[in-house]
C-alpha atoms as a PDB file:
ATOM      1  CA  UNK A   1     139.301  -5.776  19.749  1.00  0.00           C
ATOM      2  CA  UNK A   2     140.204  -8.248  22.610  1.00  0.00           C
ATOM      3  CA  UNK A   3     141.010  -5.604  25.160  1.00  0.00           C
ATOM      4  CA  UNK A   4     138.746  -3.393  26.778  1.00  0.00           C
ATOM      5  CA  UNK A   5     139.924  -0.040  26.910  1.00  0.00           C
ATOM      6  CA  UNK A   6     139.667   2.280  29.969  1.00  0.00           C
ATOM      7  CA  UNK A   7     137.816   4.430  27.826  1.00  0.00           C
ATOM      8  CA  UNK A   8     135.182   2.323  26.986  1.00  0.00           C
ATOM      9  CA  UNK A   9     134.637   1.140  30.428  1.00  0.00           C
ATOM     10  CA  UNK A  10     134.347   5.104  31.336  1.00  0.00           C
ATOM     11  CA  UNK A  11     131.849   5.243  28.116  1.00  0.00           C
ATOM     12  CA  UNK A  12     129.720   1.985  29.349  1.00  0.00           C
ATOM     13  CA  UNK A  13     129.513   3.569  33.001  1.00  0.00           C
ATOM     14  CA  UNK A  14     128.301   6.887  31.253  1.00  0.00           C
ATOM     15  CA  UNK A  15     125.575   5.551  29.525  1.00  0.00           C
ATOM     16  CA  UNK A  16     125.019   3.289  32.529  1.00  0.00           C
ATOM     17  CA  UNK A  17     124.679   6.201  34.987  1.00  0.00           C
ATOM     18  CA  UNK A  18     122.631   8.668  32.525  1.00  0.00           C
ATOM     19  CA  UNK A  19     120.015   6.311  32.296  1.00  0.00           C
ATOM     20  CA  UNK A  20     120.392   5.292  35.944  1.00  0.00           C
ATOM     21  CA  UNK A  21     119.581   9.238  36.156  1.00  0.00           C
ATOM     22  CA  UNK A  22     116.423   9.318  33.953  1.00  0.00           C
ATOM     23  CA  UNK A  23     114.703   6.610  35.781  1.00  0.00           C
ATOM     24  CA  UNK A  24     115.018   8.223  38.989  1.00  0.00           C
ATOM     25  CA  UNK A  25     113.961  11.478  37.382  1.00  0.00           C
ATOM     26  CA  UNK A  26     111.077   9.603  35.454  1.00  0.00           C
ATOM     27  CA  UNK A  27     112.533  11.446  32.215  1.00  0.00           C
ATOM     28  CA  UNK A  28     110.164  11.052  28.979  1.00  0.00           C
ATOM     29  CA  UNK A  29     111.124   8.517  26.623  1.00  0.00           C
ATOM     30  CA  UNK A  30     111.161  11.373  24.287  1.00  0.00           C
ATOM     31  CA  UNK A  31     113.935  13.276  26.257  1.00  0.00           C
ATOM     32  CA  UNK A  32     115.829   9.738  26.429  1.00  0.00           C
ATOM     33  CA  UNK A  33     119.261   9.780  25.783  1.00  0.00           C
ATOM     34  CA  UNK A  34     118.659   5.672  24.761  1.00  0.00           C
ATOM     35  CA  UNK A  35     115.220   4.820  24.807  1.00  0.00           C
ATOM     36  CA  UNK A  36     113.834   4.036  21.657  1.00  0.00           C
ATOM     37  CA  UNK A  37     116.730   5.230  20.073  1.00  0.00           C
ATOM     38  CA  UNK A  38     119.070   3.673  17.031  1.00  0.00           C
ATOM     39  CA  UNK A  39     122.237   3.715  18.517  1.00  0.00           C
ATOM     40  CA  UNK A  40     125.417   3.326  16.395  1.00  0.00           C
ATOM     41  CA  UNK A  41     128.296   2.387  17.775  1.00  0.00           C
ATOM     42  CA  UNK A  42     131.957   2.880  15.726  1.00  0.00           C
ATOM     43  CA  UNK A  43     135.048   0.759  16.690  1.00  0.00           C
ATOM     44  CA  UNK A  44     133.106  -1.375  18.290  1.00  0.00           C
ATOM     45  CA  UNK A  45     136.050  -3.654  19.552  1.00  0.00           C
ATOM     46  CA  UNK A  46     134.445  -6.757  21.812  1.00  0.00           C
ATOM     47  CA  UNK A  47     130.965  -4.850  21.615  1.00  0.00           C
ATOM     48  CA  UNK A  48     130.937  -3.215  25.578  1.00  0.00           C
ATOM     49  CA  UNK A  49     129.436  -0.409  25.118  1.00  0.00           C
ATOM     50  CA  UNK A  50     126.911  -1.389  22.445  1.00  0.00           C
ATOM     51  CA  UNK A  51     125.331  -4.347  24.727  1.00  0.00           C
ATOM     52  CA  UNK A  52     124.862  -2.215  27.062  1.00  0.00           C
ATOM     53  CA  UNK A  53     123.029   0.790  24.900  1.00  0.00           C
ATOM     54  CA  UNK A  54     120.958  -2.518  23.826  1.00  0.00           C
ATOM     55  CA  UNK A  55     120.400  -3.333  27.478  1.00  0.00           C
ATOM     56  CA  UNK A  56     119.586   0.535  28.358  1.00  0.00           C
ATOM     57  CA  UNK A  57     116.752   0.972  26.138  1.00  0.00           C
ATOM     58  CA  UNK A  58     117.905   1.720  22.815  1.00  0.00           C
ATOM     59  CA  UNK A  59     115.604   0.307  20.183  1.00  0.00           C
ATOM     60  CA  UNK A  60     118.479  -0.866  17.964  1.00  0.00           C
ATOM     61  CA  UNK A  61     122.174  -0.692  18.341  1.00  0.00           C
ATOM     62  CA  UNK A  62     124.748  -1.227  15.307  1.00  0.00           C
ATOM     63  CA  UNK A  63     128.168  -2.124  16.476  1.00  0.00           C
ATOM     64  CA  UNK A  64     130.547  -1.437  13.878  1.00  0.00           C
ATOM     65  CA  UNK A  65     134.431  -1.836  13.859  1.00  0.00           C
ATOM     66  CA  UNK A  66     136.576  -1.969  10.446  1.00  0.00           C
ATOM     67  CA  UNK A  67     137.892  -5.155  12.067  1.00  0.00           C
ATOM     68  CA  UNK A  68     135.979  -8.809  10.502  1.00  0.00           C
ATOM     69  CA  UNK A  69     137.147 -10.539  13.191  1.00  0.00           C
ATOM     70  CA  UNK A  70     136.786  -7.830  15.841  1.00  0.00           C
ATOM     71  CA  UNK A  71     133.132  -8.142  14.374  1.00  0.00           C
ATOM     72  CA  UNK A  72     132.563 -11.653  14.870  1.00  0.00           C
ATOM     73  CA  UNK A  73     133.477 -11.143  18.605  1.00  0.00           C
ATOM     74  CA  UNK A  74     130.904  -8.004  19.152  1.00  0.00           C
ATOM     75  CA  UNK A  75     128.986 -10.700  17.348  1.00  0.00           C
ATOM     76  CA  UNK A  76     129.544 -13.924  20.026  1.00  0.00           C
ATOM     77  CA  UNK A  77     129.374 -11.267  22.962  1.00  0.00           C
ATOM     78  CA  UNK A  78     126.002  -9.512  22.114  1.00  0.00           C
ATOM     79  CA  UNK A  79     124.737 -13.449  21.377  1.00  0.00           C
ATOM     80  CA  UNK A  80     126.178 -14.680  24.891  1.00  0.00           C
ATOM     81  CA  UNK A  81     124.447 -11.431  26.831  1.00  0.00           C
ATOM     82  CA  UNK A  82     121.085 -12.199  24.834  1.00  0.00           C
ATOM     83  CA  UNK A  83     120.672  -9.107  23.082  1.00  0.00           C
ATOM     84  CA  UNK A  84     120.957 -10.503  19.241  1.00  0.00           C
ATOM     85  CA  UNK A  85     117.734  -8.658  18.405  1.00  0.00           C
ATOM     86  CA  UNK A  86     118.070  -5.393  19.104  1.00  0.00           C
ATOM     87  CA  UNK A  87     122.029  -4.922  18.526  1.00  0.00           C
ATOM     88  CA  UNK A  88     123.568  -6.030  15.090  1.00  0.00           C
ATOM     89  CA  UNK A  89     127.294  -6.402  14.489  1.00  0.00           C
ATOM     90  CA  UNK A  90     128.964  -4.532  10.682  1.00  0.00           C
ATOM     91  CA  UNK A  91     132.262  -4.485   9.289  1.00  0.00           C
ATOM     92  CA  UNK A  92     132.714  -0.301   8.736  1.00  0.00           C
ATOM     93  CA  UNK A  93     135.663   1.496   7.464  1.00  0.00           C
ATOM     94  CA  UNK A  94     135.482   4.731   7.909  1.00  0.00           C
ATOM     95  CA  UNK A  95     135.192   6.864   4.951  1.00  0.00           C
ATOM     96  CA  UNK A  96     131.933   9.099   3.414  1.00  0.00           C
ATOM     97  CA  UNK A  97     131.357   6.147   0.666  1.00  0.00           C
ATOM     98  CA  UNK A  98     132.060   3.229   3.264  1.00  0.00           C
ATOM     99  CA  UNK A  99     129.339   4.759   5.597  1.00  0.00           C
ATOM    100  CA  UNK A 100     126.676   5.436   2.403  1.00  0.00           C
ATOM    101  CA  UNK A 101     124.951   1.940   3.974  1.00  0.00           C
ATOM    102  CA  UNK A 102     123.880   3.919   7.003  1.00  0.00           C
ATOM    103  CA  UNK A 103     123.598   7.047   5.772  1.00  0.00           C
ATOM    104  CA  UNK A 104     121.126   8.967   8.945  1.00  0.00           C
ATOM    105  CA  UNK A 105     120.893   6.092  10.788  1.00  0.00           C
ATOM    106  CA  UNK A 106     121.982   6.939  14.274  1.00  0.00           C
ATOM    107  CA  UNK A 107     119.714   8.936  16.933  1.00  0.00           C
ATOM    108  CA  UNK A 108     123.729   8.916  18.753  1.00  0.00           C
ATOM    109  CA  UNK A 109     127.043   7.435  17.711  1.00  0.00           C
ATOM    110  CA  UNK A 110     129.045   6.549  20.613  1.00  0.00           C
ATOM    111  CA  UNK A 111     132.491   5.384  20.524  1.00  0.00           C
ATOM    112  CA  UNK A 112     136.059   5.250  22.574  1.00  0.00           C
ATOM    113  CA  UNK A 113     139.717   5.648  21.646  1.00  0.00           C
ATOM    114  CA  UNK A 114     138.684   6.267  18.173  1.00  0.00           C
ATOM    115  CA  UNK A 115     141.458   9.523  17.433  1.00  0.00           C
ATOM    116  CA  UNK A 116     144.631   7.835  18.426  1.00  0.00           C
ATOM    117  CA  UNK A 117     145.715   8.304  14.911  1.00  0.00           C
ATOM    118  CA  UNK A 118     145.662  11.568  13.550  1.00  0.00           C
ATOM    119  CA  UNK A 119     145.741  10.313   9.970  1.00  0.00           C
ATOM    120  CA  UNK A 120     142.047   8.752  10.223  1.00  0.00           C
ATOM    121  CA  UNK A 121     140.539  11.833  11.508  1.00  0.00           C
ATOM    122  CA  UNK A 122     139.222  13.032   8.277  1.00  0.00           C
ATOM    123  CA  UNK A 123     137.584   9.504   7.205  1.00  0.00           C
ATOM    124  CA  UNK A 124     136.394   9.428  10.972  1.00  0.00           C
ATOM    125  CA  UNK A 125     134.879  12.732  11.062  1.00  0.00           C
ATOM    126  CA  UNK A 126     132.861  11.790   7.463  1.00  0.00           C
ATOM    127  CA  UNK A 127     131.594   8.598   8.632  1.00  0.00           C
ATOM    128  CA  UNK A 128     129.902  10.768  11.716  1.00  0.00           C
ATOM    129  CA  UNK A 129     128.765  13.421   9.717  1.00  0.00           C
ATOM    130  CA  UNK A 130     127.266  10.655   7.003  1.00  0.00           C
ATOM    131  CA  UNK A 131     125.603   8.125   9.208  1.00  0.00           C
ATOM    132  CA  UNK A 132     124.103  10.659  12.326  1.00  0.00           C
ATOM    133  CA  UNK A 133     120.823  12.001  11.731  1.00  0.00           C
ATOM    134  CA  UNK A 134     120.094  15.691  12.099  1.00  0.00           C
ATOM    135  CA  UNK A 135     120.419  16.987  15.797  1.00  0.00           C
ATOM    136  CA  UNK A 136     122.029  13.388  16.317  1.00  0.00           C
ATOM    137  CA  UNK A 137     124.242  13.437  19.331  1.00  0.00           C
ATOM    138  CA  UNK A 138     127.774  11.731  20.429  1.00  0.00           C
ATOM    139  CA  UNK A 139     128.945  10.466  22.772  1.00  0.00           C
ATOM    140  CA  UNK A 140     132.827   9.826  23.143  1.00  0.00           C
ATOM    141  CA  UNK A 141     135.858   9.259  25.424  1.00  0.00           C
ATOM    142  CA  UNK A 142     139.675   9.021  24.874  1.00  0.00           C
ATOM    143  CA  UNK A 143     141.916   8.814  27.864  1.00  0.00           C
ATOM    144  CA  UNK A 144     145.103   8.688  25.182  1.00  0.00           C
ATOM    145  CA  UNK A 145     147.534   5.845  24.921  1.00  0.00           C
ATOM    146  CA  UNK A 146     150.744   6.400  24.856  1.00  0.00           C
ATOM    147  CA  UNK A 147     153.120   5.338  21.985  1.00  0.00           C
ATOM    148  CA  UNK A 148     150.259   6.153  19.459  1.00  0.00           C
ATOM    149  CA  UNK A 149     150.325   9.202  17.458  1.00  0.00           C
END
Protein backbone atom coordinates (compact mmCIF):
# COMPACT_ATOMS: atom_id res chain seq x y z
CA UNK A 1 0.00 0.00 0.00
CA UNK A 2 2.89 2.60 0.06
CA UNK A 3 4.48 1.47 -3.15
CA UNK A 4 3.22 1.85 -6.45
CA UNK A 5 3.54 -1.10 -8.42
CA UNK A 6 4.67 -1.20 -12.09
CA UNK A 7 1.53 -2.74 -12.72
CA UNK A 8 -0.61 -0.23 -11.60
CA UNK A 9 1.23 2.49 -13.26
CA UNK A 10 0.74 0.24 -16.63
CA UNK A 11 -3.14 -0.02 -15.40
CA UNK A 12 -3.43 3.99 -14.71
CA UNK A 13 -1.76 4.66 -18.27
CA UNK A 14 -4.41 2.14 -19.74
CA UNK A 15 -7.29 3.73 -18.58
CA UNK A 16 -5.50 7.02 -19.23
CA UNK A 17 -4.91 6.27 -22.94
CA UNK A 18 -8.46 4.46 -23.63
CA UNK A 19 -10.17 7.42 -22.74
CA UNK A 20 -7.52 9.63 -24.35
CA UNK A 21 -8.83 7.35 -27.41
CA UNK A 22 -12.61 7.95 -27.03
CA UNK A 23 -12.34 11.63 -26.98
CA UNK A 24 -10.53 11.80 -30.09
CA UNK A 25 -12.96 9.30 -31.56
CA UNK A 26 -15.98 11.27 -29.96
CA UNK A 27 -17.11 7.69 -28.57
CA UNK A 28 -20.79 7.74 -26.93
CA UNK A 29 -20.91 7.94 -23.35
CA UNK A 30 -22.83 4.81 -23.71
CA UNK A 31 -19.89 2.90 -25.39
CA UNK A 32 -17.59 4.49 -22.51
CA UNK A 33 -15.29 2.34 -21.00
CA UNK A 34 -15.53 5.11 -17.75
CA UNK A 35 -18.03 7.56 -18.32
CA UNK A 36 -20.81 7.40 -16.15
CA UNK A 37 -19.71 4.28 -14.96
CA UNK A 38 -19.35 2.74 -11.13
CA UNK A 39 -16.01 1.72 -11.12
CA UNK A 40 -14.68 -0.67 -8.42
CA UNK A 41 -11.43 -0.89 -7.76
CA UNK A 42 -9.86 -4.12 -5.55
CA UNK A 43 -6.45 -3.81 -3.75
CA UNK A 44 -6.60 -0.52 -4.01
CA UNK A 45 -3.09 0.12 -2.35
CA UNK A 46 -2.39 4.22 -2.29
CA UNK A 47 -5.62 4.62 -4.57
CA UNK A 48 -3.64 5.30 -8.31
CA UNK A 49 -5.65 3.89 -10.39
CA UNK A 50 -9.01 4.69 -8.77
CA UNK A 51 -8.30 8.69 -8.81
CA UNK A 52 -7.73 8.50 -11.95
CA UNK A 53 -11.04 6.33 -13.13
CA UNK A 54 -12.63 9.29 -10.86
CA UNK A 55 -10.75 11.85 -12.92
CA UNK A 56 -11.65 9.93 -16.37
CA UNK A 57 -15.27 10.10 -16.11
CA UNK A 58 -16.47 7.42 -14.04
CA UNK A 59 -19.54 8.43 -12.09
CA UNK A 60 -18.35 6.72 -8.89
CA UNK A 61 -15.27 4.81 -8.06
CA UNK A 62 -14.93 2.42 -4.84
CA UNK A 63 -11.38 1.79 -3.90
CA UNK A 64 -11.19 -1.16 -1.87
CA UNK A 65 -8.07 -2.94 -0.33
CA UNK A 66 -8.37 -5.56 2.73
CA UNK A 67 -5.75 -3.24 4.22
CA UNK A 68 -7.43 -0.35 7.10
CA UNK A 69 -4.58 1.50 6.86
CA UNK A 70 -3.85 0.99 3.16
CA UNK A 71 -7.52 2.47 3.16
CA UNK A 72 -6.96 5.50 5.01
CA UNK A 73 -4.15 6.37 2.48
CA UNK A 74 -6.48 5.76 -0.83
CA UNK A 75 -8.50 7.86 1.56
CA UNK A 76 -5.84 11.09 2.13
CA UNK A 77 -4.78 10.65 -1.66
CA UNK A 78 -8.27 10.80 -3.38
CA UNK A 79 -8.90 13.93 -0.65
CA UNK A 80 -5.46 15.66 -1.68
CA UNK A 81 -6.33 15.16 -5.72
CA UNK A 82 -9.98 16.57 -4.97
CA UNK A 83 -11.96 13.78 -6.02
CA UNK A 84 -13.72 12.85 -2.44
CA UNK A 85 -17.10 12.86 -4.18
CA UNK A 86 -17.09 10.68 -6.73
CA UNK A 87 -14.42 7.98 -5.38
CA UNK A 88 -15.01 6.36 -1.85
CA UNK A 89 -12.37 4.38 0.01
CA UNK A 90 -13.68 0.40 1.82
CA UNK A 91 -11.93 -2.02 3.79
CA UNK A 92 -12.74 -5.49 1.48
CA UNK A 93 -11.54 -8.92 2.08
CA UNK A 94 -12.07 -10.92 -0.46
CA UNK A 95 -14.47 -13.65 -0.02
CA UNK A 96 -18.38 -14.22 -1.57
CA UNK A 97 -19.85 -13.09 2.06
CA UNK A 98 -17.18 -10.18 2.53
CA UNK A 99 -18.25 -8.75 -0.94
CA UNK A 100 -22.35 -9.30 -0.14
CA UNK A 101 -22.07 -5.17 0.61
CA UNK A 102 -21.53 -4.61 -3.08
CA UNK A 103 -23.11 -7.26 -4.46
CA UNK A 104 -23.56 -5.85 -8.66
CA UNK A 105 -22.08 -2.83 -8.02
CA UNK A 106 -19.35 -2.40 -10.56
CA UNK A 107 -19.97 -1.39 -14.40
CA UNK A 108 -15.75 -2.66 -14.29
CA UNK A 109 -13.47 -3.84 -11.53
CA UNK A 110 -10.01 -2.93 -12.21
CA UNK A 111 -7.13 -3.97 -10.24
CA UNK A 112 -3.10 -4.82 -10.35
CA UNK A 113 -0.86 -7.47 -8.82
CA UNK A 114 -3.84 -8.97 -7.26
CA UNK A 115 -2.76 -13.09 -8.06
CA UNK A 116 0.65 -13.12 -6.56
CA UNK A 117 -0.66 -15.65 -4.19
CA UNK A 118 -2.16 -18.57 -5.50
CA UNK A 119 -3.95 -19.37 -2.25
CA UNK A 120 -6.38 -16.19 -2.57
CA UNK A 121 -7.43 -16.99 -5.98
CA UNK A 122 -10.60 -18.63 -5.07
CA UNK A 123 -11.80 -15.75 -2.52
CA UNK A 124 -10.51 -13.33 -5.36
CA UNK A 125 -12.31 -14.83 -8.13
CA UNK A 126 -15.81 -14.76 -5.76
CA UNK A 127 -15.47 -11.27 -4.80
CA UNK A 128 -15.42 -10.50 -8.86
CA UNK A 129 -18.02 -12.70 -9.69
CA UNK A 130 -20.24 -11.20 -6.51
CA UNK A 131 -19.73 -7.50 -6.81
CA UNK A 132 -19.59 -7.06 -11.08
CA UNK A 133 -22.77 -6.56 -12.65
CA UNK A 134 -23.87 -8.62 -15.62
CA UNK A 135 -21.71 -8.01 -18.84
CA UNK A 136 -19.41 -6.06 -16.24
CA UNK A 137 -15.92 -5.88 -17.56
CA UNK A 138 -12.16 -6.03 -15.99
CA UNK A 139 -9.61 -4.67 -16.31
CA UNK A 140 -6.22 -6.10 -14.86
CA UNK A 141 -2.39 -6.25 -15.01
CA UNK A 142 0.32 -8.35 -13.25
CA UNK A 143 3.88 -8.01 -14.36
CA UNK A 144 4.82 -10.85 -11.46
CA UNK A 145 7.15 -10.24 -8.58
CA UNK A 146 9.51 -12.36 -7.87
CA UNK A 147 9.90 -14.19 -4.48
CA UNK A 148 6.01 -14.42 -4.28
CA UNK A 149 4.27 -17.55 -4.98
Amino acid sequence: GVAVWNSALLLTRLLDAISAQEAKASISQDRSLLRDKTVLELGCGCGLSSIAAAKLGASRVIATDGNTEVVQLAKYNAEKNDVQIILETAELKWGLLNAADYFDEADIIIGSDLTYNSGSWKVLAETMGAVLKPNGLVVYFSLGHSGFN
